[in-house]
PDB file of N, CA and C in Angstrom:
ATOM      1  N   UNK A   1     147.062  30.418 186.809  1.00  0.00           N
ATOM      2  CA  UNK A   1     146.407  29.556 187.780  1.00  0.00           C
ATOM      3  C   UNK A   1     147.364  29.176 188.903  1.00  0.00           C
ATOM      4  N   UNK A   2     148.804  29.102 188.493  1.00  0.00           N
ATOM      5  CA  UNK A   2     149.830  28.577 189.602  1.00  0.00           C
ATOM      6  C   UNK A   2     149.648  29.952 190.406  1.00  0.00           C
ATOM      7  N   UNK A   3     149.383  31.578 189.960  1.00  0.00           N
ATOM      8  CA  UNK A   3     149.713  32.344 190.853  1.00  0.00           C
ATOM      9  C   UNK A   3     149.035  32.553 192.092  1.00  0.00           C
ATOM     10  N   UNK A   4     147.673  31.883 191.441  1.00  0.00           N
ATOM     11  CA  UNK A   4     146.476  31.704 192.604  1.00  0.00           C
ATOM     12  C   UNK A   4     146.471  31.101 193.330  1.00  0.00           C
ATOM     13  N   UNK A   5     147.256  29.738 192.967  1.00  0.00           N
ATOM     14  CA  UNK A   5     147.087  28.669 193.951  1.00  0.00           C
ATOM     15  C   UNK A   5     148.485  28.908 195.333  1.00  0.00           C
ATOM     16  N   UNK A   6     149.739  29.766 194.648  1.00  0.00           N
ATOM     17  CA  UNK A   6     150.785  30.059 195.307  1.00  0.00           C
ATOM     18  C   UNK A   6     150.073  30.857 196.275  1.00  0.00           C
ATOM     19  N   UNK A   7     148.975  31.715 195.917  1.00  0.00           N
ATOM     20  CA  UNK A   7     148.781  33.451 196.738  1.00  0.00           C
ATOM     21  C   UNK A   7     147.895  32.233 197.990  1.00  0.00           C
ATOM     22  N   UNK A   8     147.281  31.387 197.405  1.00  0.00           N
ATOM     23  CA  UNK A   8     146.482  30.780 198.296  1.00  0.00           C
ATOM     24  C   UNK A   8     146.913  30.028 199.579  1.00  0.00           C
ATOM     25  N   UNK A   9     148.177  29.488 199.136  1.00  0.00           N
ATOM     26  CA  UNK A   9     148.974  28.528 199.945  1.00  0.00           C
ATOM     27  C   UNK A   9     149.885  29.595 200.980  1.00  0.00           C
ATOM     28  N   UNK A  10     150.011  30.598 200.448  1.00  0.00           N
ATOM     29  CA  UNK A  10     150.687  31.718 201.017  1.00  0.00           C
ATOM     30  C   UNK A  10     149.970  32.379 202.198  1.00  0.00           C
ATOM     31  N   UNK A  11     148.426  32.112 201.750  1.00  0.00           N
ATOM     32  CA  UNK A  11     147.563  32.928 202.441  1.00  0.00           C
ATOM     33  C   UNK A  11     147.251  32.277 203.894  1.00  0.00           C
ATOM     34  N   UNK A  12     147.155  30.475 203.528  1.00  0.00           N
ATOM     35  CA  UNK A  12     146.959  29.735 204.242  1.00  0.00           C
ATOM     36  C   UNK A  12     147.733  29.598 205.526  1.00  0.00           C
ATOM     37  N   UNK A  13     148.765  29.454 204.656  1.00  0.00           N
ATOM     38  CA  UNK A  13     150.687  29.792 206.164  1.00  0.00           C
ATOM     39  C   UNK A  13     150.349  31.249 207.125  1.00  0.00           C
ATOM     40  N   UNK A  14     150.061  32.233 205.972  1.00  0.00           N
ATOM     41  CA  UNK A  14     150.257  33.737 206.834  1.00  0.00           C
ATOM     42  C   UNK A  14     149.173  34.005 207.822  1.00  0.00           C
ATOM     43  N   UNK A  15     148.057  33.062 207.467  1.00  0.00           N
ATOM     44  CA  UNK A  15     146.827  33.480 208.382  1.00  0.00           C
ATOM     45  C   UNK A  15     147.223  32.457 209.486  1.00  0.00           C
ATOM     46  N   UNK A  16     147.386  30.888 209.677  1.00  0.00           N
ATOM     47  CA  UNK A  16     148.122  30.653 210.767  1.00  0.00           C
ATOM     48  C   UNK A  16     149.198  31.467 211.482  1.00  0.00           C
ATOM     49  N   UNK A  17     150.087  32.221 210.971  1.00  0.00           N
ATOM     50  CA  UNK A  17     151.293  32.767 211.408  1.00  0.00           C
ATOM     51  C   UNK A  17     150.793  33.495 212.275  1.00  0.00           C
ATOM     52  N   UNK A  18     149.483  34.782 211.999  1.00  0.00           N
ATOM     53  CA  UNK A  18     148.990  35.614 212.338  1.00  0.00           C
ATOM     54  C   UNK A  18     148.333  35.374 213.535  1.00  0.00           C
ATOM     55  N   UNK A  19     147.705  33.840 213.300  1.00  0.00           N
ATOM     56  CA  UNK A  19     146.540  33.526 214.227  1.00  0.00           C
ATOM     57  C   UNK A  19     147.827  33.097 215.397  1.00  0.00           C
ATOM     58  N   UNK A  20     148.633  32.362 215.026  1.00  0.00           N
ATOM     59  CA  UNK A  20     149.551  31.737 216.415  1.00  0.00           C
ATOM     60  C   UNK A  20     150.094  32.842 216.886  1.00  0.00           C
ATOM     61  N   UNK A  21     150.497  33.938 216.658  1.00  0.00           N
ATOM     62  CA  UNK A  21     150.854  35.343 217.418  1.00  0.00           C
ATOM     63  C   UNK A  21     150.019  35.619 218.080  1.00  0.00           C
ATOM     64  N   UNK A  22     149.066  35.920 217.547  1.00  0.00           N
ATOM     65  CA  UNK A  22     147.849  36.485 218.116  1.00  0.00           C
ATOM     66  C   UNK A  22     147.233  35.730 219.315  1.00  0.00           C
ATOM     67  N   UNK A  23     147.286  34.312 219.288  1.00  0.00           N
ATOM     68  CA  UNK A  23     146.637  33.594 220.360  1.00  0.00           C
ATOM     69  C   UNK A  23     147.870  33.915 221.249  1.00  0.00           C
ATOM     70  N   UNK A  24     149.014  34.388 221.242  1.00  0.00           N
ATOM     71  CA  UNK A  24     150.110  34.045 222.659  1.00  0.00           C
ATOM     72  C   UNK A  24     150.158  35.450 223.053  1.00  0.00           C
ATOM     73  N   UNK A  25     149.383  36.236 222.686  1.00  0.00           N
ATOM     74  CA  UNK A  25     150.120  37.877 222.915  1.00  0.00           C
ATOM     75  C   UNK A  25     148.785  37.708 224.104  1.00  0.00           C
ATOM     76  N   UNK A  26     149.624  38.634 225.266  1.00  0.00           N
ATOM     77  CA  UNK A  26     148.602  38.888 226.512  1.00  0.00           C
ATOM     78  C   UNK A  26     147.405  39.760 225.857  1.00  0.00           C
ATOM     79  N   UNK A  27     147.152  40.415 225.448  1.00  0.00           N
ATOM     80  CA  UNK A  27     146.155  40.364 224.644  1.00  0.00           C
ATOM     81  C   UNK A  27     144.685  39.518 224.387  1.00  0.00           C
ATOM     82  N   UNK A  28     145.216  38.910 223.483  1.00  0.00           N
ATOM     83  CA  UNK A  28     144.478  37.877 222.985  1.00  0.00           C
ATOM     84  C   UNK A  28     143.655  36.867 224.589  1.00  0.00           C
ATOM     85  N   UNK A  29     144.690  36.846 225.417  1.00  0.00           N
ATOM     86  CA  UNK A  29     144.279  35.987 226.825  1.00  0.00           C
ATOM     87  C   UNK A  29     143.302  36.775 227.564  1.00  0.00           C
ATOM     88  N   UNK A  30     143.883  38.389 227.540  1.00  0.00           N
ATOM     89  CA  UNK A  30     142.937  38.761 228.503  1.00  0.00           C
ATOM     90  C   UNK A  30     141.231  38.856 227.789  1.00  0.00           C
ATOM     91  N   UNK A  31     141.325  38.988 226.273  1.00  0.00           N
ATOM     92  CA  UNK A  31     139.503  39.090 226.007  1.00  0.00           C
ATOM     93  C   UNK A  31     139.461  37.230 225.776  1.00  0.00           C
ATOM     94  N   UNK A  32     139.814  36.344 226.192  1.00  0.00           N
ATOM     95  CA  UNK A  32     139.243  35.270 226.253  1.00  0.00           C
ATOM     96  C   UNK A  32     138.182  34.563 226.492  1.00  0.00           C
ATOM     97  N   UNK A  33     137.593  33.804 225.602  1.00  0.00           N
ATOM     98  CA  UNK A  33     136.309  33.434 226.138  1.00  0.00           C
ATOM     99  C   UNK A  33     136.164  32.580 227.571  1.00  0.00           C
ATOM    100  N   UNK A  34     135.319  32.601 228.572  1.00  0.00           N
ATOM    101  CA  UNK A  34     135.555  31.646 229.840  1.00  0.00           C
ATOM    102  C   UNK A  34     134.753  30.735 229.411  1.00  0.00           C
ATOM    103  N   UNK A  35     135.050  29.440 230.043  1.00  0.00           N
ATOM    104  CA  UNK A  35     134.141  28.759 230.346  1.00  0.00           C
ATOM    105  C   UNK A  35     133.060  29.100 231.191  1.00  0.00           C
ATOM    106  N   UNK A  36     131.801  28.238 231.273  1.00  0.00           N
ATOM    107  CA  UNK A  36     130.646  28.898 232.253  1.00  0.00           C
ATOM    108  C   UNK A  36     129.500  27.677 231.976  1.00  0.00           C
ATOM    109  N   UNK A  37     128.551  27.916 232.680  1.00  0.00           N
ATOM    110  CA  UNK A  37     126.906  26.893 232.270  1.00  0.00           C
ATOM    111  C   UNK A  37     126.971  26.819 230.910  1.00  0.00           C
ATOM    112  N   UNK A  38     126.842  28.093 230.541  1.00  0.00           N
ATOM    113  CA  UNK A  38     125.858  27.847 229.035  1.00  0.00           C
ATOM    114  C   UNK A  38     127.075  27.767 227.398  1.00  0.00           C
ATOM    115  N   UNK A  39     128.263  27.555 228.098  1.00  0.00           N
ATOM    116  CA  UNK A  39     129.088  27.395 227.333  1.00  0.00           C
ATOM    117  C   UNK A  39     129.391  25.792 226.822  1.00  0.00           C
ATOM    118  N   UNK A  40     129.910  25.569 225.706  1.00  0.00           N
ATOM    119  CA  UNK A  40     130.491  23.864 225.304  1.00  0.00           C
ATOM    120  C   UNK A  40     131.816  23.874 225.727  1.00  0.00           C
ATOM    121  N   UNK A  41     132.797  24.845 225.501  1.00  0.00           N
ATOM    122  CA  UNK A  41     134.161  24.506 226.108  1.00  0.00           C
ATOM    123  C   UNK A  41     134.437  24.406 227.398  1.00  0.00           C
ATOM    124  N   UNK A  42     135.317  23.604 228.061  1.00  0.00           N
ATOM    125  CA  UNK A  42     135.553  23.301 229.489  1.00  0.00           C
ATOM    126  C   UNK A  42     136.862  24.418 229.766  1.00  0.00           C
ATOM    127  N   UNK A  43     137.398  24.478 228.539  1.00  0.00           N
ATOM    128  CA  UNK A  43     138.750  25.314 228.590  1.00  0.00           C
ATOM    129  C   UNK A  43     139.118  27.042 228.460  1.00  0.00           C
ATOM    130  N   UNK A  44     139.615  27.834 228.349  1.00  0.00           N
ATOM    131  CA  UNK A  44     139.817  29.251 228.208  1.00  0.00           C
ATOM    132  C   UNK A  44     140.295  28.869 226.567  1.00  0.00           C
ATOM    133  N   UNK A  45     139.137  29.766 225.504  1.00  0.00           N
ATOM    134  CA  UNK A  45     139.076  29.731 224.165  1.00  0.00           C
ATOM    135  C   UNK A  45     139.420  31.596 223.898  1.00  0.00           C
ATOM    136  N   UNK A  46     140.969  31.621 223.270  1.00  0.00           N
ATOM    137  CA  UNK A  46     141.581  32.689 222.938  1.00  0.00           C
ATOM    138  C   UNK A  46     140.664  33.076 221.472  1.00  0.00           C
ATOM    139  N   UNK A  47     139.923  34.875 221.529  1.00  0.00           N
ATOM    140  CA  UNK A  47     139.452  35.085 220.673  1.00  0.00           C
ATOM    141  C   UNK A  47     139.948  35.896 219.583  1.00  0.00           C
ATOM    142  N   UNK A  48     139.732  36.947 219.178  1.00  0.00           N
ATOM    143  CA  UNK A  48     140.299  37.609 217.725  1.00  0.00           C
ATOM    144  C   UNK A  48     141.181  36.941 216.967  1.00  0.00           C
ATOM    145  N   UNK A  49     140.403  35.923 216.854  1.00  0.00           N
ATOM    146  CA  UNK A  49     140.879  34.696 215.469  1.00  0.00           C
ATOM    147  C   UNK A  49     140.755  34.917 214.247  1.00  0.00           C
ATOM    148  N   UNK A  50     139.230  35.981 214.150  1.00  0.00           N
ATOM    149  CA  UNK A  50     138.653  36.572 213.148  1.00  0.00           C
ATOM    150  C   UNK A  50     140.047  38.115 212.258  1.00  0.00           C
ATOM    151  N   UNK A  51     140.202  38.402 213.686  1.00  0.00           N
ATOM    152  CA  UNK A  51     141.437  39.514 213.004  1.00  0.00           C
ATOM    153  C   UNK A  51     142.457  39.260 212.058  1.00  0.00           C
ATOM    154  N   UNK A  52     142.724  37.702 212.304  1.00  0.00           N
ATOM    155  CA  UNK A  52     143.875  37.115 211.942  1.00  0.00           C
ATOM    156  C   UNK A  52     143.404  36.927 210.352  1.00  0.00           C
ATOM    157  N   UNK A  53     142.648  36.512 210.599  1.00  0.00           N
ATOM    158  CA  UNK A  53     141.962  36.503 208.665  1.00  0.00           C
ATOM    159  C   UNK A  53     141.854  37.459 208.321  1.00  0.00           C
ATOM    160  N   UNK A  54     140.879  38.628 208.678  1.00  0.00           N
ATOM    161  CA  UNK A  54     140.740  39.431 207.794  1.00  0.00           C
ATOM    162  C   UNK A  54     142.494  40.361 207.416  1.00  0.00           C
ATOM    163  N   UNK A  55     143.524  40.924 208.389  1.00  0.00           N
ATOM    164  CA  UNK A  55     144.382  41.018 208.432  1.00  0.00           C
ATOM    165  C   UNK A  55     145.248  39.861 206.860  1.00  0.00           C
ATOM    166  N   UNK A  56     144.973  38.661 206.613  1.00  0.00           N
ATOM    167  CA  UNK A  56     145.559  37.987 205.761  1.00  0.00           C
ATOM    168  C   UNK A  56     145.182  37.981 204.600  1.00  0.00           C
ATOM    169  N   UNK A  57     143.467  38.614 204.654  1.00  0.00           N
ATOM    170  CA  UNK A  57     142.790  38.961 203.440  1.00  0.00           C
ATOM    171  C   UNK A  57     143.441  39.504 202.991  1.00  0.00           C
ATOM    172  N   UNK A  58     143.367  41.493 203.645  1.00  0.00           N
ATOM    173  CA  UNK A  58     144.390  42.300 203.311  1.00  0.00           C
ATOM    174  C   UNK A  58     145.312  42.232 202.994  1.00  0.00           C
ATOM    175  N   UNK A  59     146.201  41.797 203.651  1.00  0.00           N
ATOM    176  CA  UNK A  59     147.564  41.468 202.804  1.00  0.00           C
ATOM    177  C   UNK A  59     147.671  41.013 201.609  1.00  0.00           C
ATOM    178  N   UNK A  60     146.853  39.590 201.569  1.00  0.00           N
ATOM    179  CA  UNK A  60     146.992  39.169 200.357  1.00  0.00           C
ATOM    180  C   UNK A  60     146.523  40.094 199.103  1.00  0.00           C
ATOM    181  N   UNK A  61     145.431  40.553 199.550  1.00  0.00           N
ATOM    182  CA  UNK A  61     144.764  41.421 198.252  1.00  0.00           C
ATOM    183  C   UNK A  61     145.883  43.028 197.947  1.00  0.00           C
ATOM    184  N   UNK A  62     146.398  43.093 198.594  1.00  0.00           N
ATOM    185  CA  UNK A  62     147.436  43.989 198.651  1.00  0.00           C
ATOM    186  C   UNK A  62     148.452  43.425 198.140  1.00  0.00           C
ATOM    187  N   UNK A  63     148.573  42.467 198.159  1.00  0.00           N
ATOM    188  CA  UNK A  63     149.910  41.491 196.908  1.00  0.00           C
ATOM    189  C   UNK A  63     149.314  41.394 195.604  1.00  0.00           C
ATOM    190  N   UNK A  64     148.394  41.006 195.108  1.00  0.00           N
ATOM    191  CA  UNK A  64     147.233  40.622 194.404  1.00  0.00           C
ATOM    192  C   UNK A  64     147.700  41.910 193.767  1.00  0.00           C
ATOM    193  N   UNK A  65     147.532  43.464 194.253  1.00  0.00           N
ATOM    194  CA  UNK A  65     147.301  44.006 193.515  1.00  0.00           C
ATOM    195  C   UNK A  65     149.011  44.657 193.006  1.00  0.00           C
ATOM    196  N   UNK A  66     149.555  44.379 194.187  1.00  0.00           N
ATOM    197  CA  UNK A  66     150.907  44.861 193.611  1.00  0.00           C
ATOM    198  C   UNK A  66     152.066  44.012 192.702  1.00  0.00           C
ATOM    199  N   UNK A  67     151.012  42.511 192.045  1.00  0.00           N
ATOM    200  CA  UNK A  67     152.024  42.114 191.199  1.00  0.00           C
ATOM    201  C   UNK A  67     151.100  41.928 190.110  1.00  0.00           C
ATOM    202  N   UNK A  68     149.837  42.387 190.687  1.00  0.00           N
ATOM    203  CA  UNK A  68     148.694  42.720 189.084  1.00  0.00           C
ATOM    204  C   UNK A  68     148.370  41.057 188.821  1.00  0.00           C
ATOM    205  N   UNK A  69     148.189  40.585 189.821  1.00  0.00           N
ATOM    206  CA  UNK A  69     147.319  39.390 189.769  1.00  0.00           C
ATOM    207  C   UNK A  69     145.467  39.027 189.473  1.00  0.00           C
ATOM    208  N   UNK A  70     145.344  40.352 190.261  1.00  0.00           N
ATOM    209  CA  UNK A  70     143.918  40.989 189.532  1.00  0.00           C
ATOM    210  C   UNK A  70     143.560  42.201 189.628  1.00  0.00           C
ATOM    211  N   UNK A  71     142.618  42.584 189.062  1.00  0.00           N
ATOM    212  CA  UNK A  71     142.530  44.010 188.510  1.00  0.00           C
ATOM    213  C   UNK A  71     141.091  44.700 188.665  1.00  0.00           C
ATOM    214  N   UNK A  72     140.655  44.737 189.505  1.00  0.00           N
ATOM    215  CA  UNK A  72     138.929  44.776 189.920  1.00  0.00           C
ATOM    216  C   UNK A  72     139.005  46.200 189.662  1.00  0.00           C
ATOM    217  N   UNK A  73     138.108  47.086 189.065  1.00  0.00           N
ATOM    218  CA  UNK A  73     137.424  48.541 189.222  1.00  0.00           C
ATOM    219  C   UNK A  73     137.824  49.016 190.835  1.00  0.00           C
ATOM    220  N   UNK A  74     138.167  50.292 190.457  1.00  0.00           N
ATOM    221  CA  UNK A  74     138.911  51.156 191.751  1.00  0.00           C
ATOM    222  C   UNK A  74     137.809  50.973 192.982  1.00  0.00           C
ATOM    223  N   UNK A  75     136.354  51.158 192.240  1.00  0.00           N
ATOM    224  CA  UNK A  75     135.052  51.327 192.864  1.00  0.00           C
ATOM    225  C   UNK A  75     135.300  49.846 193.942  1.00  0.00           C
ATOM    226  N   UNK A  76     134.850  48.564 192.884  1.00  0.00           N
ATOM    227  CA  UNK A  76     134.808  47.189 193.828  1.00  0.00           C
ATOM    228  C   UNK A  76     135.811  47.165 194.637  1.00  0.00           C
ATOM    229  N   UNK A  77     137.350  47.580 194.323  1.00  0.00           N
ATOM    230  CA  UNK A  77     138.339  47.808 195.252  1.00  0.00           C
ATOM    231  C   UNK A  77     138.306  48.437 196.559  1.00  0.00           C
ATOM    232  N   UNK A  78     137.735  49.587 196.441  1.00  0.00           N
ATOM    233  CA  UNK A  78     137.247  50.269 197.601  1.00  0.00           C
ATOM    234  C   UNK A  78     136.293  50.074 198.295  1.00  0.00           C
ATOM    235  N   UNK A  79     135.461  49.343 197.825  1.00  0.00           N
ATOM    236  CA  UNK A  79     133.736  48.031 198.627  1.00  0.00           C
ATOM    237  C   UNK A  79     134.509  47.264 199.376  1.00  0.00           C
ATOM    238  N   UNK A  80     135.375  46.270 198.703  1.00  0.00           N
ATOM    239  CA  UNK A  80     136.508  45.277 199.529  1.00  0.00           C
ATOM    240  C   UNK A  80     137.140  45.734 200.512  1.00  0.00           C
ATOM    241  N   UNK A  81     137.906  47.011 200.199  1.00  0.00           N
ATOM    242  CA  UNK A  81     138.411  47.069 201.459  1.00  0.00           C
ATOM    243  C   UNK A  81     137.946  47.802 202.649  1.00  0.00           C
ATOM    244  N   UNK A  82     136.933  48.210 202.147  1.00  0.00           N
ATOM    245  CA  UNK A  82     136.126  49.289 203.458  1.00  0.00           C
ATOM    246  C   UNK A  82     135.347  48.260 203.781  1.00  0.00           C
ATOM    247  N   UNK A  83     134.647  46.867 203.274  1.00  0.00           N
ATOM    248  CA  UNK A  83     133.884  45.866 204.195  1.00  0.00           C
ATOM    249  C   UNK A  83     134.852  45.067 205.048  1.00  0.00           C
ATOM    250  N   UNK A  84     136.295  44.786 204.350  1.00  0.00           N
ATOM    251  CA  UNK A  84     137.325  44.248 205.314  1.00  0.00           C
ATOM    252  C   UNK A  84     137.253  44.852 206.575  1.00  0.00           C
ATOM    253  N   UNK A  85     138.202  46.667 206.233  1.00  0.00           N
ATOM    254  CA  UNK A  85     138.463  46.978 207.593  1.00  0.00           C
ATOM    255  C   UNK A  85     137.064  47.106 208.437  1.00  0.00           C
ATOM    256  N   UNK A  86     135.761  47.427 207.775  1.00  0.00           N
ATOM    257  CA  UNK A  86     134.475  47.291 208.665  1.00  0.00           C
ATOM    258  C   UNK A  86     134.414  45.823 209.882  1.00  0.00           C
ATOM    259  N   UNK A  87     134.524  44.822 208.962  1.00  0.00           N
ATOM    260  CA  UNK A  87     134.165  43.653 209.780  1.00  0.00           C
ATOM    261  C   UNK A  87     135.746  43.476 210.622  1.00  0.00           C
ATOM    262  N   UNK A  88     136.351  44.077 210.278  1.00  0.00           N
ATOM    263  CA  UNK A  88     137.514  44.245 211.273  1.00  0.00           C
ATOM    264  C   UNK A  88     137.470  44.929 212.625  1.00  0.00           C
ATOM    265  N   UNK A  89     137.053  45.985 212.660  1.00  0.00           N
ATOM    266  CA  UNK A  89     136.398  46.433 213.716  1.00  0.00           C
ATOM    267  C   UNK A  89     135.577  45.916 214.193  1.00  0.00           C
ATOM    268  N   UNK A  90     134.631  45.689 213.856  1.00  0.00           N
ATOM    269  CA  UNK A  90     133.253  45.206 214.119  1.00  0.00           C
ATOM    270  C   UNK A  90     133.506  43.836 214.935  1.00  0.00           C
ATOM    271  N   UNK A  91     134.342  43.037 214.476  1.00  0.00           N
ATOM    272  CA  UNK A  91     134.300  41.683 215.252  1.00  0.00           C
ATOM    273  C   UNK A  91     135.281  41.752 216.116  1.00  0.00           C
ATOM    274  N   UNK A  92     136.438  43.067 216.572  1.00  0.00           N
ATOM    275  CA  UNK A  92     137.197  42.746 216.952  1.00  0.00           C
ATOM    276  C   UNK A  92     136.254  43.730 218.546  1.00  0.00           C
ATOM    277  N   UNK A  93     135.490  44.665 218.323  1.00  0.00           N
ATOM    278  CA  UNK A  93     134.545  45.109 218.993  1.00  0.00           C
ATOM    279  C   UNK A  93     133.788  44.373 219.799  1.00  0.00           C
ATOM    280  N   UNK A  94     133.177  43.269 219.191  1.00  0.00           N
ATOM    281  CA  UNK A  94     132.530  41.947 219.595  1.00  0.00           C
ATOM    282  C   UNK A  94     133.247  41.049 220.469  1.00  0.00           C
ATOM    283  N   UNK A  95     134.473  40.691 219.989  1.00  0.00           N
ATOM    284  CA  UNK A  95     135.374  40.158 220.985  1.00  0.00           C
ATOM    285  C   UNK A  95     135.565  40.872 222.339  1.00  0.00           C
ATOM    286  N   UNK A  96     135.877  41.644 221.936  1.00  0.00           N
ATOM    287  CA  UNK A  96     136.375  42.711 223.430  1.00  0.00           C
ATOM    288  C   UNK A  96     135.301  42.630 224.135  1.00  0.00           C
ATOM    289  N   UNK A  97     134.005  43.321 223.762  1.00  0.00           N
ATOM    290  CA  UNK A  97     133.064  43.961 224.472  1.00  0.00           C
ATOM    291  C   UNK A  97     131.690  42.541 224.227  1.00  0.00           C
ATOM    292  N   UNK A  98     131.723  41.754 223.650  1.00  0.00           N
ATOM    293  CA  UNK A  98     130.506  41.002 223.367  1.00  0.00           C
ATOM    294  C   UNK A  98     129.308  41.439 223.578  1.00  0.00           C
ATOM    295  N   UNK A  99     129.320  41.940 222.248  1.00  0.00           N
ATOM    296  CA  UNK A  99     128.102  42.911 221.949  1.00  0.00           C
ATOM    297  C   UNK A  99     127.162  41.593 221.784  1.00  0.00           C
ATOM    298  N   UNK A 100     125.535  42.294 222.096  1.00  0.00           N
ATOM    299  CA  UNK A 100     124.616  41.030 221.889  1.00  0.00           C
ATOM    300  C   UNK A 100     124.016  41.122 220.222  1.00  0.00           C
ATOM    301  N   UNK A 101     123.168  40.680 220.109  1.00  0.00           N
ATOM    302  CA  UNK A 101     122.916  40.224 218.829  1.00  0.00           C
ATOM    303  C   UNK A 101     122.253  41.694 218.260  1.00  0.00           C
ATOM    304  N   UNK A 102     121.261  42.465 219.266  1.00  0.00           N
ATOM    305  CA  UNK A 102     120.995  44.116 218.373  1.00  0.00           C
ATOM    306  C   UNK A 102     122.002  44.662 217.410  1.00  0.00           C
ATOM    307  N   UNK A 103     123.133  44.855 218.558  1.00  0.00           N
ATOM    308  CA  UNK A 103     124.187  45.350 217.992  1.00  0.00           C
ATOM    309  C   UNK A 103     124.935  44.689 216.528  1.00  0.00           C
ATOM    310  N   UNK A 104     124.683  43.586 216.494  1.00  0.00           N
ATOM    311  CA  UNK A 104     125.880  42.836 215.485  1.00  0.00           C
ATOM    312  C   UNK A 104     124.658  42.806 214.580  1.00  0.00           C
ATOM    313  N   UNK A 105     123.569  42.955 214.682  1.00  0.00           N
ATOM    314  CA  UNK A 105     122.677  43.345 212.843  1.00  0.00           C
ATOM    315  C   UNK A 105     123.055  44.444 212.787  1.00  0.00           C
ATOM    316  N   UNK A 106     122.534  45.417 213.850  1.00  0.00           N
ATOM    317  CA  UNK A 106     123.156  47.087 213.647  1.00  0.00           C
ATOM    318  C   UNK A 106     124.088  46.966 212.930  1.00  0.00           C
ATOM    319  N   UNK A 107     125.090  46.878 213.173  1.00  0.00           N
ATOM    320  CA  UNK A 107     126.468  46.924 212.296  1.00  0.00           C
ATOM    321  C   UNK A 107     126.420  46.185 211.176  1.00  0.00           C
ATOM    322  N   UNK A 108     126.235  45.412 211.229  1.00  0.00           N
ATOM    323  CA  UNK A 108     125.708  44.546 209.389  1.00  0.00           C
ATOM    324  C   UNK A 108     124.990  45.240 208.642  1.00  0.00           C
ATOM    325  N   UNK A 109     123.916  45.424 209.045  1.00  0.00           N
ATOM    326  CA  UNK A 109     122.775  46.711 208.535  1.00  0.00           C
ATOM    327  C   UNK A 109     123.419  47.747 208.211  1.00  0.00           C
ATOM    328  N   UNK A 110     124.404  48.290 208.784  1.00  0.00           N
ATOM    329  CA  UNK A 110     124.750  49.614 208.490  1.00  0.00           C
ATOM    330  C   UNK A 110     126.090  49.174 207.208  1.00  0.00           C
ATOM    331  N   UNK A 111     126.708  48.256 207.772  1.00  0.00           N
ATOM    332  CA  UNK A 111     127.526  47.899 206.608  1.00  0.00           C
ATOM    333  C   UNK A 111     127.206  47.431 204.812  1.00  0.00           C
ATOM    334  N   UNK A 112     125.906  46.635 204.946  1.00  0.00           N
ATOM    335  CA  UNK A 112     125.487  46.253 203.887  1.00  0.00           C
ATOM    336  C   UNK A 112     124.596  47.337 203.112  1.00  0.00           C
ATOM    337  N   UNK A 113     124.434  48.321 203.635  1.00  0.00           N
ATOM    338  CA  UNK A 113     123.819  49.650 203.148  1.00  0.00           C
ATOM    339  C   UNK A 113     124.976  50.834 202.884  1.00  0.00           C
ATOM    340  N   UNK A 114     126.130  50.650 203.330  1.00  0.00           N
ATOM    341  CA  UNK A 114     127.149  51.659 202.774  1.00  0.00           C
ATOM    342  C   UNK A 114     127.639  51.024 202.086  1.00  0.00           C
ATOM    343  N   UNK A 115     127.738  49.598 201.858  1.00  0.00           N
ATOM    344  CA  UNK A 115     128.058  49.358 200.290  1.00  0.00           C
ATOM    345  C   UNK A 115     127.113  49.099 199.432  1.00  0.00           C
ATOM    346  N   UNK A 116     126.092  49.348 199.394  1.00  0.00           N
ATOM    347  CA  UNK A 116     125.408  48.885 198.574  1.00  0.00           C
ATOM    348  C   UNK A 116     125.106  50.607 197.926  1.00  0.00           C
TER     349      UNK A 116
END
């Protein structure tokens, strides 16, 4: 139970770490969200925040497995990480390009049917 709660606290630090890189890299500024009418922020809101997690998922579950913290079927292993890197793309796609809402079931749809 301590190893879970360590991987967790670990996870917590590395996904900030990830996310504060990520918000300062020119990058991250140029797909920024603007302010506008139909927006709530007054300010420039830095996006692929989402990368930063799933990126910490990975990792972690990649520790997880290399000190045999858990042990899931090769099969569920390979669901996990092909829906990771999926919604990895997928939202980092969204960021860039702000796909409208067709698109982001499309891709859900298509995701929740190749794993299933």
């Amino acid at each position: 139970m301590l190893n879970v709660l360590m991987l967790l606290a670990g996870g917590a630090l590395l996904s900030m770490l990830i996310l504060g890189v990520l918000i300062r890299t020119p990058l991250a500024r140029h797909f920024a969200d603007m302010p506008g009418h139909r927006k709530v922020h007054q300010t420039i809101v830095p996006r692929l925040g989402g990368t930063a997690i799933i990126l910490t998922f990975l990792i972690l579950l990649t520790i997880a497995q290399v000190f045999q913290l858990w042990d899931p079927s090769a099969k569920l292993l390979l669901s996990i990480v092909f829906a990771s890197l999926f919604l990895l793309v997928a939202g980092t796609l969204d960021d860039v390009f702000t796909l409208g809402y067709k698109a982001k079931f499309l891709l859900q749809f298509l995701l929740a049917g190749t794993v299933v």
